[in-house]
Protein backbone atom coordinates (compact mmCIF):
# COMPACT_ATOMS: atom_id res chain seq x y z
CA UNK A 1 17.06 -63.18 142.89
CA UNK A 2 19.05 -66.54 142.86
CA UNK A 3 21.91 -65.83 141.63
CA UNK A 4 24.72 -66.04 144.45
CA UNK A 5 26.13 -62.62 146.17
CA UNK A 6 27.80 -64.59 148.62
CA UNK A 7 31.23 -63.14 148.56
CA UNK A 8 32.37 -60.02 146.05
CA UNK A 9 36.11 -59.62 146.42
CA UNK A 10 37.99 -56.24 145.52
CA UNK A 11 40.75 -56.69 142.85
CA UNK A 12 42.99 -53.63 142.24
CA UNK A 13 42.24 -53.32 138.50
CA UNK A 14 46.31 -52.50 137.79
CA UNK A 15 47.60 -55.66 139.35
CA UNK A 16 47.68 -58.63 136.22
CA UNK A 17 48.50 -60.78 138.63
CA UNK A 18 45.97 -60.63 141.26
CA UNK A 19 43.07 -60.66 137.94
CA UNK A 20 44.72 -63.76 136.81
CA UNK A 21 44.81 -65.90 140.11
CA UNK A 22 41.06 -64.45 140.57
CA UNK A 23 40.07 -66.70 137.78
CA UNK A 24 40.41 -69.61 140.16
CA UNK A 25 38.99 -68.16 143.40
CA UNK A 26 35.31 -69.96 144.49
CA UNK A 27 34.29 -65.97 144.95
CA UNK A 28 30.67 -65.14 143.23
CA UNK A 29 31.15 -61.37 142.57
CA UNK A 30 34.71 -59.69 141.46
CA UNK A 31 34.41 -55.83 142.26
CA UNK A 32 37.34 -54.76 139.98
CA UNK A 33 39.10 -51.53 141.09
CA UNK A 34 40.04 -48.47 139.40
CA UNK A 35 39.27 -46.46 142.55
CA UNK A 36 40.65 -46.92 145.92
CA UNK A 37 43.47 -49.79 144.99
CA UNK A 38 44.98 -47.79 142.45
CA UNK A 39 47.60 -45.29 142.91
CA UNK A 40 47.08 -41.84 141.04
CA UNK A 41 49.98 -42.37 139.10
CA UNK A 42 48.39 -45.76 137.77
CA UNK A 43 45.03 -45.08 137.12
CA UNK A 44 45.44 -44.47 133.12
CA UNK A 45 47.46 -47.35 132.54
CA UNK A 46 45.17 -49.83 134.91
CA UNK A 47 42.42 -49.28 132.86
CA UNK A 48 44.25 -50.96 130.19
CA UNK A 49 45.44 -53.54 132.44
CA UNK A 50 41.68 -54.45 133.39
CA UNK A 51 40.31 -54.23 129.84
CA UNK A 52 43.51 -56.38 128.68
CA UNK A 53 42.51 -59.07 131.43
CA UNK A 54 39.14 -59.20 130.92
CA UNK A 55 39.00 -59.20 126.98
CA UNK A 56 41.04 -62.66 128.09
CA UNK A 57 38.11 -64.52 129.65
CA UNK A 58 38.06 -67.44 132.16
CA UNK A 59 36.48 -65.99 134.81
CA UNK A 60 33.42 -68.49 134.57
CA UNK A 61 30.50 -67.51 136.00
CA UNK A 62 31.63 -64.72 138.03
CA UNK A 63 29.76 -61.83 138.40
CA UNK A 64 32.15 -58.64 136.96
CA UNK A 65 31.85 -55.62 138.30
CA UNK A 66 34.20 -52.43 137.68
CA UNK A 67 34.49 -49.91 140.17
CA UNK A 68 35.40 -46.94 138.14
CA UNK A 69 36.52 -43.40 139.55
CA UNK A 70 33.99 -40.52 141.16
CA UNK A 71 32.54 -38.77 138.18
CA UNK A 72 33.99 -35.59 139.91
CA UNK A 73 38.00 -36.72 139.41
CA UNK A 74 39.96 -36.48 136.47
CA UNK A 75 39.33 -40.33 135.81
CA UNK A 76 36.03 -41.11 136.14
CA UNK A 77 34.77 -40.25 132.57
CA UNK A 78 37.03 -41.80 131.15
CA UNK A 79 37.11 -44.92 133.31
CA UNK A 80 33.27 -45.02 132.77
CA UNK A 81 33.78 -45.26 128.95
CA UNK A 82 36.36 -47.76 129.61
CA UNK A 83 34.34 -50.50 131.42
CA UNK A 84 31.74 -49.56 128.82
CA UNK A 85 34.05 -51.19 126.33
CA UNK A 86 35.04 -53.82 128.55
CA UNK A 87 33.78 -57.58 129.19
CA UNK A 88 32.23 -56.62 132.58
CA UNK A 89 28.27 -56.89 133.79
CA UNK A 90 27.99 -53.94 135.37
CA UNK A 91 29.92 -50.07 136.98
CA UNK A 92 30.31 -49.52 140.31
CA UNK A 93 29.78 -45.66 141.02
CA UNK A 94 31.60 -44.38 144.27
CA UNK A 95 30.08 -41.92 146.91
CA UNK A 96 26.76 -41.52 145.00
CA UNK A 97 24.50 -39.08 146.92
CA UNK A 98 21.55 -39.33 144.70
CA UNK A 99 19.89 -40.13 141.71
CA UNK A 100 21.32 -37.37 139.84
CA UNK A 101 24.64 -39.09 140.30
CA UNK A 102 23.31 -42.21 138.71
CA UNK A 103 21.85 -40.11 135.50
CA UNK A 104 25.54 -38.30 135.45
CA UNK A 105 26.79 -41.98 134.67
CA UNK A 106 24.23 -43.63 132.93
CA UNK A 107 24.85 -40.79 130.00
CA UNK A 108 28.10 -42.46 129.74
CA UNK A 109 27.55 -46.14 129.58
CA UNK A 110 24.71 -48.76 128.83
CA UNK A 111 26.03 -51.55 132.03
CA UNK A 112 23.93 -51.99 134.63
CA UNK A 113 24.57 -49.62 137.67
CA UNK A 114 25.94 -50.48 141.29
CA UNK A 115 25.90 -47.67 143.71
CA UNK A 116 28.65 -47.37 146.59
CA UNK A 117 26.88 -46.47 149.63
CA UNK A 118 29.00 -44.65 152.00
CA UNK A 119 28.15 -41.17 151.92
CA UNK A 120 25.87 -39.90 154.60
CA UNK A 121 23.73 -37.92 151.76
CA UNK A 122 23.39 -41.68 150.02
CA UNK A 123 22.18 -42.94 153.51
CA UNK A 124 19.52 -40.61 153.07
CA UNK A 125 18.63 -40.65 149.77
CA UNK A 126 18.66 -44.86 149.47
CA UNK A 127 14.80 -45.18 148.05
CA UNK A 128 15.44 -42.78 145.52
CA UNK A 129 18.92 -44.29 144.17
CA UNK A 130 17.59 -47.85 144.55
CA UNK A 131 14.50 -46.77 142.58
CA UNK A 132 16.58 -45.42 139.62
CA UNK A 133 16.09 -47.91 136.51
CA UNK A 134 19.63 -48.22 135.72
CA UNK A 135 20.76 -49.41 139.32
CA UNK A 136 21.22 -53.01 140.32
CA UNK A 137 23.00 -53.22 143.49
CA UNK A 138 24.65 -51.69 146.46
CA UNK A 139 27.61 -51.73 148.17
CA UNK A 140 27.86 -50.69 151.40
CA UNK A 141 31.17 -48.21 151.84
CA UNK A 142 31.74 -49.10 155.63
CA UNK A 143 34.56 -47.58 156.34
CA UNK A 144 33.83 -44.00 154.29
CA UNK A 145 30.85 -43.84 155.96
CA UNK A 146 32.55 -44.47 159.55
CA UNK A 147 34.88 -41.79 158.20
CA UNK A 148 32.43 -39.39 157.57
CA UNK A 149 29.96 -40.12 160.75
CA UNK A 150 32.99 -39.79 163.39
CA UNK A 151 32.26 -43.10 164.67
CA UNK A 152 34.66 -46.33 165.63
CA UNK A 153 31.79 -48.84 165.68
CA UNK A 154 29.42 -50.90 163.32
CA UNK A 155 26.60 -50.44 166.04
CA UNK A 156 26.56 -46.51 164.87
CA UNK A 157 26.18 -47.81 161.17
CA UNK A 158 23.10 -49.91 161.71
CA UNK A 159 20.75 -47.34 160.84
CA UNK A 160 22.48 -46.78 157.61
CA UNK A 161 22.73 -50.41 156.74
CA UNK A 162 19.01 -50.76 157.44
CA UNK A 163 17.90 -47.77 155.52
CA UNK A 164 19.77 -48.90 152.34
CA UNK A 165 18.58 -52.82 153.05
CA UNK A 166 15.14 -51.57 153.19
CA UNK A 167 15.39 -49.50 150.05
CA UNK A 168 17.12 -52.72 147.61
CA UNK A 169 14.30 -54.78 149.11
CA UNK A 170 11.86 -52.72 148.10
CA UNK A 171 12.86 -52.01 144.79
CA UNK A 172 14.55 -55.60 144.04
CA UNK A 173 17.94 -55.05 144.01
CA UNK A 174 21.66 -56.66 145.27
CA UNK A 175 22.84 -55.62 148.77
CA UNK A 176 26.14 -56.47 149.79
CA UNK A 177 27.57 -55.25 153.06
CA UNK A 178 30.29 -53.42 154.03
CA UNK A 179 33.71 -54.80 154.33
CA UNK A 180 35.88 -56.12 157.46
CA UNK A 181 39.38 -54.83 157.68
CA UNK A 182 41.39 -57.38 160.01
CA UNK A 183 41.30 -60.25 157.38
CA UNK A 184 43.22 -61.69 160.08
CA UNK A 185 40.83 -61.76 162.50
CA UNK A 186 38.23 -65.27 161.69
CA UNK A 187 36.23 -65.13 164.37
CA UNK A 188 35.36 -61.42 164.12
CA UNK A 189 35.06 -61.75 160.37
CA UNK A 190 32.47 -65.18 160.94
CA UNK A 191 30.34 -63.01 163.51
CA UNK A 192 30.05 -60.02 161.07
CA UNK A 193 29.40 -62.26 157.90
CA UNK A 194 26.51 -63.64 160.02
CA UNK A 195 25.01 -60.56 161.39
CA UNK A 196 24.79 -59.75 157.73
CA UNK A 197 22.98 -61.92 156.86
CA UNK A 198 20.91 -62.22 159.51
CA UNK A 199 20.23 -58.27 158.89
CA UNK A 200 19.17 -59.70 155.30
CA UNK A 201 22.46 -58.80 153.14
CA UNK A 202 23.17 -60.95 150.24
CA UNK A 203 26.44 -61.38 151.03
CA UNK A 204 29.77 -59.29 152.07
CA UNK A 205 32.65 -57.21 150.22
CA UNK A 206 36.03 -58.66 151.12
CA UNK A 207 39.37 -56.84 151.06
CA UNK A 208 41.08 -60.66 150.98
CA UNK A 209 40.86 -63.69 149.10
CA UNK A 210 41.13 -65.59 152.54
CA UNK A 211 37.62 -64.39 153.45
CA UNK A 212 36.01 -66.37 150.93
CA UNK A 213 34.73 -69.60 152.17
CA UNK A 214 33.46 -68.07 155.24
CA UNK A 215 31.54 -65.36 153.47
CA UNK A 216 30.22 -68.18 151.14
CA UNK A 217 29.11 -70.64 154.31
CA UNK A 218 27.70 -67.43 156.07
CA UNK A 219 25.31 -66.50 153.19
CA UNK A 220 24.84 -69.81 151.80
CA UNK A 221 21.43 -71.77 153.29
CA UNK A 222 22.97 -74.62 155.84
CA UNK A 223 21.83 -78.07 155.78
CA UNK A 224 19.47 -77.63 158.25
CA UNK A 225 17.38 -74.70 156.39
CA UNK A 226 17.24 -76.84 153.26
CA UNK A 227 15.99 -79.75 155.12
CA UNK A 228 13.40 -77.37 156.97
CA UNK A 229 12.02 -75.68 153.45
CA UNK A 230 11.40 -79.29 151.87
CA UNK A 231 9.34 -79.94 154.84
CA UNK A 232 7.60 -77.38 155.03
CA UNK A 233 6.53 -77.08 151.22
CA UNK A 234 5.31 -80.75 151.71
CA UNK A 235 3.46 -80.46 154.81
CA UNK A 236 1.87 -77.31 153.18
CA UNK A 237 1.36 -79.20 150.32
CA UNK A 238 -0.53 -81.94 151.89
CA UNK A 239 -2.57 -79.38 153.88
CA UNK A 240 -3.80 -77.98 151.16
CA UNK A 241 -4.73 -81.23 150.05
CA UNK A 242 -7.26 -82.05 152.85
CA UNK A 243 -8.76 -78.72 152.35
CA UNK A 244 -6.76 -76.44 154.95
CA UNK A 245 -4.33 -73.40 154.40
CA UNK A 246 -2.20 -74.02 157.04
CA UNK A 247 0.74 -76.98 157.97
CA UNK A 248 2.25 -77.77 161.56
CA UNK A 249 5.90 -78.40 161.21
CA UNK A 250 8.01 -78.59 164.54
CA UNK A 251 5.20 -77.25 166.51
CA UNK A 252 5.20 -73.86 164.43
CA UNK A 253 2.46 -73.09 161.92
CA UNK A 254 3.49 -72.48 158.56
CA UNK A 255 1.27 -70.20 156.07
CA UNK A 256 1.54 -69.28 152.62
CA UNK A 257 4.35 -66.75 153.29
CA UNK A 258 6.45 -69.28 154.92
CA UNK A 259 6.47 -71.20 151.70
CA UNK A 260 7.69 -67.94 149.56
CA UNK A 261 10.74 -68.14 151.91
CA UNK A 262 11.16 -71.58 151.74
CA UNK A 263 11.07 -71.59 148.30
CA UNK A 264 13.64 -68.77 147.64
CA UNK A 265 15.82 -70.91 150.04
CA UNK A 266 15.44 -74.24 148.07
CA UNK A 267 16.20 -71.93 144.67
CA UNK A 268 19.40 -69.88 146.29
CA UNK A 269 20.77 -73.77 146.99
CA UNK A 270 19.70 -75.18 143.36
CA UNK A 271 21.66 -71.62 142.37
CA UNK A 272 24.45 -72.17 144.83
CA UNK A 273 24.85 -75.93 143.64
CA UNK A 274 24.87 -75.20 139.82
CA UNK A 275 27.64 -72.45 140.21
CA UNK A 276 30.13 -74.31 142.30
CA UNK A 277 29.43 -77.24 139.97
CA UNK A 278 29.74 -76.32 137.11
């Protein structure tokens, strides 16, 4: 997986303005919204809006993602139809609780699947959603889930965002965590992006287009990590060479498995690199 998750910023899909000026933003994933950001009185009309922008291109390398309606509203057929139709790479299903869910959409379109992640039922059911053949990624629905748990901190959600990390590991997929509401707040947004990915996220949902660089530093490898892969893969390199199958490097041994990681860290760079380059 070396394509960049860094940063995937929520657009309200009724807003031209906001989908035009996200054409320029250094953001690797738009989640385009027909859910949460849209007023009920706006829904049928931002569909257009979304398709309208889209059918437009210029959005470069972007990853586009449309998060349509709950299959159980008055929208979410239709919306899931829509983005069918539309020049995006993949739906974004709210609340899914199961695998069932998935099927429910995947009768309606042929994109790739993301699942929201922020029921408690979801929580549970992770392996069996991340297992479906249709699903890609998750999205971790912090603040739902909060709602529904009764709980005012992210310690109470680290079960959850464990369970679901474990589940898109094991079957391959995207997992992006949950947002951070005070956009104002730096500091607490920098600690969170980097607990994330320490946890093993591929990057963070952001509510503001001023999160972006930090969410792309925190999940980006830093200078030092690049430097460390190339020398490991040498000095395992040359071990090999005289016959052994394992390297010293900084007093630590490094084995075969340290070279998988060092190699996916080398290739997220090479990715990182070629998208901000190009």
């Amino acid at each position: 997986m070396t394509r960049p998750y860094r940063s995937a910023l929520y657009i309200p899909g009724s807003r031209p303005r906001a989908l035009d000026k996200a054409r320029g933003l250094a953001v690797d994933v738009l989640l385009l919204d027909l859910e949460d950001a849209v007023t009920p009185d706006e829904k049928v009309a931002a569909r257009a809006t979304l398709a309208d922008e889209l059918g437009k291109g210029g959005y470069g390398n972007r990853l586009r993602v449309v998060r349509i309606n709950g299959l159980d509203t008055g929208w979410g057929a239709d919306d899931a139809m829509a983005a069918t139709a539309m020049a995006c790479d993949a739906v974004l299903l709210p609340k899914v609780n199961n695998a069932a869910d998935v099927d429910a959409l995947a009768r309606l379109t042929d994109k790739p699947i993301w699942a929201m992640m922020e029921t408690p039922l979801g929580i549970l059911n992770a392996a069996e959603i991340a297992a479906h053949p249709k699903i890609a990624g998750f999205v971790m629905g912090t603040n739902d889930l909060a709602k529904d748990l009764n709980t005012r901190t992210r310690a109470a959600l680290m079960t959850s965002l464990q369970m679901c990390l474990l589940a898109a590991r094991a079957h391959g997929i995207v997992a992006i965590d949950g947002v951070y509401n005070a956009f104002k707040d730096e500091d607490g947004f920098k600690i969170e992006c980097e607990q994330g990915r320490d946890f093993g996220f591929d990057g963070k949902s952001l509510i503001h287009p001023a999160q972006i660089a930090t969410a792309n530093a925190a999940f980006a490898p830093s200078q030092g990590e690049i430097e460390l892969a190339t020398r490991q893969i040498a000095a395992f390199a040359e071990a090999e060479a005289g016959g052994q199958g394992v390297a010293v490097v900084d007093g630590k041994i490094v084995e075969n498995l340290h070279i998988v990681t060092a190699r996916a860290t080398l290739a997220k760079a090479d990715a990182i690199n070629k998208l901000e380059t190009s």
